[in-house]
C-alpha atoms as a PDB file:
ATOM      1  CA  UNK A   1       0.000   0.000   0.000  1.00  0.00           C
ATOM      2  CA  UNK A   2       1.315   3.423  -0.917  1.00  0.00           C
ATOM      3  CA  UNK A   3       1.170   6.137   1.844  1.00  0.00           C
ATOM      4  CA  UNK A   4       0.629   9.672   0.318  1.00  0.00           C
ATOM      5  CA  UNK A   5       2.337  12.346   3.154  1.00  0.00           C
ATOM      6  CA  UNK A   6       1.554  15.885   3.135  1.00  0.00           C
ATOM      7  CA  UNK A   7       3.944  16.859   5.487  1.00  0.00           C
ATOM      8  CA  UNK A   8       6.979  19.079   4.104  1.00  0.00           C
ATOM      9  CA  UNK A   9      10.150  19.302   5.577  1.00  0.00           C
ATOM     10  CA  UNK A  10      12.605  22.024   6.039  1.00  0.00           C
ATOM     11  CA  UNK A  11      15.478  22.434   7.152  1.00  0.00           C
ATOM     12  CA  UNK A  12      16.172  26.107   8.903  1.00  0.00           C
ATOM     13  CA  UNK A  13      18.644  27.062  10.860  1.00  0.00           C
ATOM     14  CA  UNK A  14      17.990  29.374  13.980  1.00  0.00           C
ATOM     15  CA  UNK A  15      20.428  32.325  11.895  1.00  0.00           C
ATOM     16  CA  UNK A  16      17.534  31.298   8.934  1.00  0.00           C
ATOM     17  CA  UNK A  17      14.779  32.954  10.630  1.00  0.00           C
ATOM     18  CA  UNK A  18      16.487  35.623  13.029  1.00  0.00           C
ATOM     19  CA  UNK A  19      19.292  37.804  10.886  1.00  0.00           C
ATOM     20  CA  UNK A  20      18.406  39.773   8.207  1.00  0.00           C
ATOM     21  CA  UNK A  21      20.810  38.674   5.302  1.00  0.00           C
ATOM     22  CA  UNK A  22      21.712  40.197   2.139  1.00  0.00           C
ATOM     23  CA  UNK A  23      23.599  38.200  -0.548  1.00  0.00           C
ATOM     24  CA  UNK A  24      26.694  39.587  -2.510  1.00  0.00           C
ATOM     25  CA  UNK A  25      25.863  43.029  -1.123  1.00  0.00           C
ATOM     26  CA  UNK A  26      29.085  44.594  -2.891  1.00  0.00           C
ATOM     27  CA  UNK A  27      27.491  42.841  -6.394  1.00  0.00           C
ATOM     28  CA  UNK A  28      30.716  41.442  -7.188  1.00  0.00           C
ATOM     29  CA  UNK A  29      30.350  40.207 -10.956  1.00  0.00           C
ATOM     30  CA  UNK A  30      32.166  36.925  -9.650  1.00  0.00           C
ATOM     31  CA  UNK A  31      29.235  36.101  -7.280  1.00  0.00           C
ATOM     32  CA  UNK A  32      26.290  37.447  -9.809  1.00  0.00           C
ATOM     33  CA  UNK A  33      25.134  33.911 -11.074  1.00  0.00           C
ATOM     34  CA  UNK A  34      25.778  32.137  -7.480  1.00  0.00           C
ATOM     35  CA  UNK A  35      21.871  31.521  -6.381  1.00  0.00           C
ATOM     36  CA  UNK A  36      21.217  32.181  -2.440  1.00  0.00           C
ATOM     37  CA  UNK A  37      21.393  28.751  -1.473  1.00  0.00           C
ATOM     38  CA  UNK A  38      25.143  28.513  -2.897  1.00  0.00           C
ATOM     39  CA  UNK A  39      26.128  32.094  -0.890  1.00  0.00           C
ATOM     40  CA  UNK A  40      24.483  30.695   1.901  1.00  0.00           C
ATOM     41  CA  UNK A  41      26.595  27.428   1.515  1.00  0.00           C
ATOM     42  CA  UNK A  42      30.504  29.147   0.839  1.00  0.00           C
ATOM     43  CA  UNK A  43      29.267  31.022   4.601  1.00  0.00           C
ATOM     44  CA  UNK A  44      29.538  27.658   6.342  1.00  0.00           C
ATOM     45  CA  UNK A  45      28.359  27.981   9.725  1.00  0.00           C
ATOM     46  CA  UNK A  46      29.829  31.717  10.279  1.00  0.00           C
ATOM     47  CA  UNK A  47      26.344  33.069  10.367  1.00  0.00           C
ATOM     48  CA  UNK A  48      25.144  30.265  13.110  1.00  0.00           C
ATOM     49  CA  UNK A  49      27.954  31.478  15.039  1.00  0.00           C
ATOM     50  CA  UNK A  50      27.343  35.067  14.817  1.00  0.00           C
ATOM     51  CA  UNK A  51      23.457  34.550  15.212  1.00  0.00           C
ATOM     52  CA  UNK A  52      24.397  32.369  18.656  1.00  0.00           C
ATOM     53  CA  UNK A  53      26.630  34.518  19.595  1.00  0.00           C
ATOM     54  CA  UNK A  54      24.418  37.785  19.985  1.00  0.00           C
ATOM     55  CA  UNK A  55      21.531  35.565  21.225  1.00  0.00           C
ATOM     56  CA  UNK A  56      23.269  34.581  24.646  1.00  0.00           C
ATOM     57  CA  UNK A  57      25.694  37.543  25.531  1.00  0.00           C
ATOM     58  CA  UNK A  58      23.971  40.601  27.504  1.00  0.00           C
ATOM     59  CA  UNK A  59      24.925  43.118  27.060  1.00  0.00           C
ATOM     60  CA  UNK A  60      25.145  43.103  23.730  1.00  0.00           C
ATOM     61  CA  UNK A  61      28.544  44.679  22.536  1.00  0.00           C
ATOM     62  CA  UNK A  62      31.474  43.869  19.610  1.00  0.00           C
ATOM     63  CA  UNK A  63      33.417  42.474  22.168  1.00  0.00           C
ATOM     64  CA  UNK A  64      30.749  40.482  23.808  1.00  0.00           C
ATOM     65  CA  UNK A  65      29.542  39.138  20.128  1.00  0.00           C
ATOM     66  CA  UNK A  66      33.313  38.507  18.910  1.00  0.00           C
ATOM     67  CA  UNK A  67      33.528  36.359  22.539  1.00  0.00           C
ATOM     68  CA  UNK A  68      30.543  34.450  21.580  1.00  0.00           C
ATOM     69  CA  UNK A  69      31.863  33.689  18.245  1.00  0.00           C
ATOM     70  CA  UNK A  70      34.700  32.418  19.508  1.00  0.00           C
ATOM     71  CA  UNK A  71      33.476  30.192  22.574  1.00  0.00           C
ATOM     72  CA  UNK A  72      31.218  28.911  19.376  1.00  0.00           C
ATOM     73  CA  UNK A  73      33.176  27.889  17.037  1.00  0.00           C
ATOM     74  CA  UNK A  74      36.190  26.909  19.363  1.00  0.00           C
ATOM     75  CA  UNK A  75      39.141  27.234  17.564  1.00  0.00           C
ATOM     76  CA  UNK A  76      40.207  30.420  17.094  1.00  0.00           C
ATOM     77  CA  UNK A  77      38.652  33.399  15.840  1.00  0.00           C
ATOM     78  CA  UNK A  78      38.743  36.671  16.664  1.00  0.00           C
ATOM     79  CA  UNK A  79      41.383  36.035  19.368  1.00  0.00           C
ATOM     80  CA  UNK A  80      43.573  35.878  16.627  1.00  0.00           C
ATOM     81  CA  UNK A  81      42.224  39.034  14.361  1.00  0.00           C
ATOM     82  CA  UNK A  82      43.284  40.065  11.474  1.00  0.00           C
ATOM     83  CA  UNK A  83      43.936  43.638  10.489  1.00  0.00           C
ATOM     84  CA  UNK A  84      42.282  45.533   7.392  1.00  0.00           C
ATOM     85  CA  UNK A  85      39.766  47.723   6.741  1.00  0.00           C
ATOM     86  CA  UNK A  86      36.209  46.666   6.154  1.00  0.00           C
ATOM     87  CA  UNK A  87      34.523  49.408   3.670  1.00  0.00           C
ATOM     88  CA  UNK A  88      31.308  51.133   4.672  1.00  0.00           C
ATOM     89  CA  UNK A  89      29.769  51.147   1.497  1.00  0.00           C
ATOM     90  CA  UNK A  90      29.774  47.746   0.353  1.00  0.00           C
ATOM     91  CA  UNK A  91      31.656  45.884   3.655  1.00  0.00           C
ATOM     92  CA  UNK A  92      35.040  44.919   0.881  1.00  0.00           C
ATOM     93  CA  UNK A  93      37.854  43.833   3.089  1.00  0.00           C
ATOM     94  CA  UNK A  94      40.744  45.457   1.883  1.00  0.00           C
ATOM     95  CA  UNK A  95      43.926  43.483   4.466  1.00  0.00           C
ATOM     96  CA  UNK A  96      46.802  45.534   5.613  1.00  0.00           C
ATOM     97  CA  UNK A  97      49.046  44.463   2.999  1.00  0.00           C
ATOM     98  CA  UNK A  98      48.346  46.848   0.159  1.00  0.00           C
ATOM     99  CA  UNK A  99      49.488  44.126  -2.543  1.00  0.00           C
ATOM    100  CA  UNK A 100      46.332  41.699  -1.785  1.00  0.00           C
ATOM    101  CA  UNK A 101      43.280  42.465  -3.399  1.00  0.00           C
ATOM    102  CA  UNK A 102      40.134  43.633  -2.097  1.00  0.00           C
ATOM    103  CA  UNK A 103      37.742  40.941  -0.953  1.00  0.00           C
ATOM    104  CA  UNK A 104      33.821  42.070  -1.402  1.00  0.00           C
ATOM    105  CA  UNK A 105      31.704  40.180   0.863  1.00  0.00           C
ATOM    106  CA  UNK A 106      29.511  37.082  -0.101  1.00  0.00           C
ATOM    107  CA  UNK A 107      26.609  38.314   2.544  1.00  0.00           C
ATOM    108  CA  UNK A 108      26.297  40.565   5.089  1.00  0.00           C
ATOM    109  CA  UNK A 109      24.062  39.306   8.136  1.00  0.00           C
ATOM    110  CA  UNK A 110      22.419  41.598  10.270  1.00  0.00           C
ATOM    111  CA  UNK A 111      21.319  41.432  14.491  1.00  0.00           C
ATOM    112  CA  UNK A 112      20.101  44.469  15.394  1.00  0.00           C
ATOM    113  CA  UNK A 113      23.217  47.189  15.528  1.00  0.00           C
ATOM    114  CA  UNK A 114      25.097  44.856  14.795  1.00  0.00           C
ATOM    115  CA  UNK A 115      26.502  42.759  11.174  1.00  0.00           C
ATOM    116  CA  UNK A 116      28.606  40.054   9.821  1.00  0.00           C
ATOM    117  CA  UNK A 117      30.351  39.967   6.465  1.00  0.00           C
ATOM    118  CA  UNK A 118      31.589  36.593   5.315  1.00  0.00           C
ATOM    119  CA  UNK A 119      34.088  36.393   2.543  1.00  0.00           C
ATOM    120  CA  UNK A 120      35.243  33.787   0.819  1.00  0.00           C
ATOM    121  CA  UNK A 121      38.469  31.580   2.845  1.00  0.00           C
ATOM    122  CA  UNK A 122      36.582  31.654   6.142  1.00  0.00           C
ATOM    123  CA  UNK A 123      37.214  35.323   6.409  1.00  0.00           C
ATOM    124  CA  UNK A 124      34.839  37.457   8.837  1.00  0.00           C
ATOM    125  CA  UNK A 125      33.977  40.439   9.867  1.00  0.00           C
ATOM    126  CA  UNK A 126      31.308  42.145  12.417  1.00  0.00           C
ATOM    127  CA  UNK A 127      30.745  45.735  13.202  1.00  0.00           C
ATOM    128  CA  UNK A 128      28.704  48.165  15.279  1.00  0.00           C
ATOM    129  CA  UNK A 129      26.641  50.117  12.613  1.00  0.00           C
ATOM    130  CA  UNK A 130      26.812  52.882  15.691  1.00  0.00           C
ATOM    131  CA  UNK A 131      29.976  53.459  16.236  1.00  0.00           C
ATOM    132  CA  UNK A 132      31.514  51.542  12.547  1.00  0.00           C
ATOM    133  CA  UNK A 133      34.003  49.716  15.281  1.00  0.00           C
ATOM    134  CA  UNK A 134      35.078  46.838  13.435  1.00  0.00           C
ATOM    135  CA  UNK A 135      36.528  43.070  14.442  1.00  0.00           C
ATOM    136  CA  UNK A 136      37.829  40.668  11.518  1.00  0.00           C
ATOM    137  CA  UNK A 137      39.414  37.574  12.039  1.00  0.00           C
ATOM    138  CA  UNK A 138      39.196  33.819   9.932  1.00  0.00           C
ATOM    139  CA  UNK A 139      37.129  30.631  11.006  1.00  0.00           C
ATOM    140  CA  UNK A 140      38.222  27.909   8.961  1.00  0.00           C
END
């Protein structure tokens, strides 16, 4: 006998449903004819970190998220940052070293004053939209 199931599955994550995300938000010609699903895959789980992260610290701060990150992902992180400039136009990473190339961001999540740009290599970046202080550091 064949069983006919209505029920749908999905599979969400918790940073699915509570950061606002926007894909490519430099439109870099290299990312133009990755779909969502494929930016949302090169992020890995940088935006479940960053999500956790400003869920369960009070009060909420840069230094308090970038702790969070790094308690959740547990090998690194921003305890080892990185230095650079992250652009606020467009969030491109642009590293010390004037020789490497700028690195536009494949999203930019958003918590509340807060946002994450993820680049490609496991590179990351959050910053308080107040005061544009910003933390980057890689979780590979």
């Amino acid at each position: 006998m064949n069983v006919v199931s209505n029920v749908i599955e999905l599979n969400l994550r918790p940073s699915d449903v509570v950061l606002d995300r926007v894909y490519n938000p430099a439109k870099n010609k290299d990312f133009a004819g990755a779909t969502p699903a494929q930016l949302a895959e090169a992020c890995g789980l940088i935006p479940d970190f960053f999500c956790r992260a400003c869920l369960n610290v009070n009060p909420l701060t840069l230094d308090a998220i970038a702790s969070g990150m790094d308690n959740a992902y547990q090998c690194g992180g921003f305890c080892y940052p990185f230095k650079g400039t992250v652009n606020d136009h467009d969030g491109t990473y642009q590293s010390e070293y004037e020789e490497d190339e700028p690195m536009a961001p494949l999203a930019r999540f958003i918590f509340e004053g807060f946002e994450c740009f993820v680049y490609e290599y496991g590179i990351a970046a959050i910053r308080d939209r107040a005061t544009r202080k910003t933390k980057i550091a890689r979780f590979d």
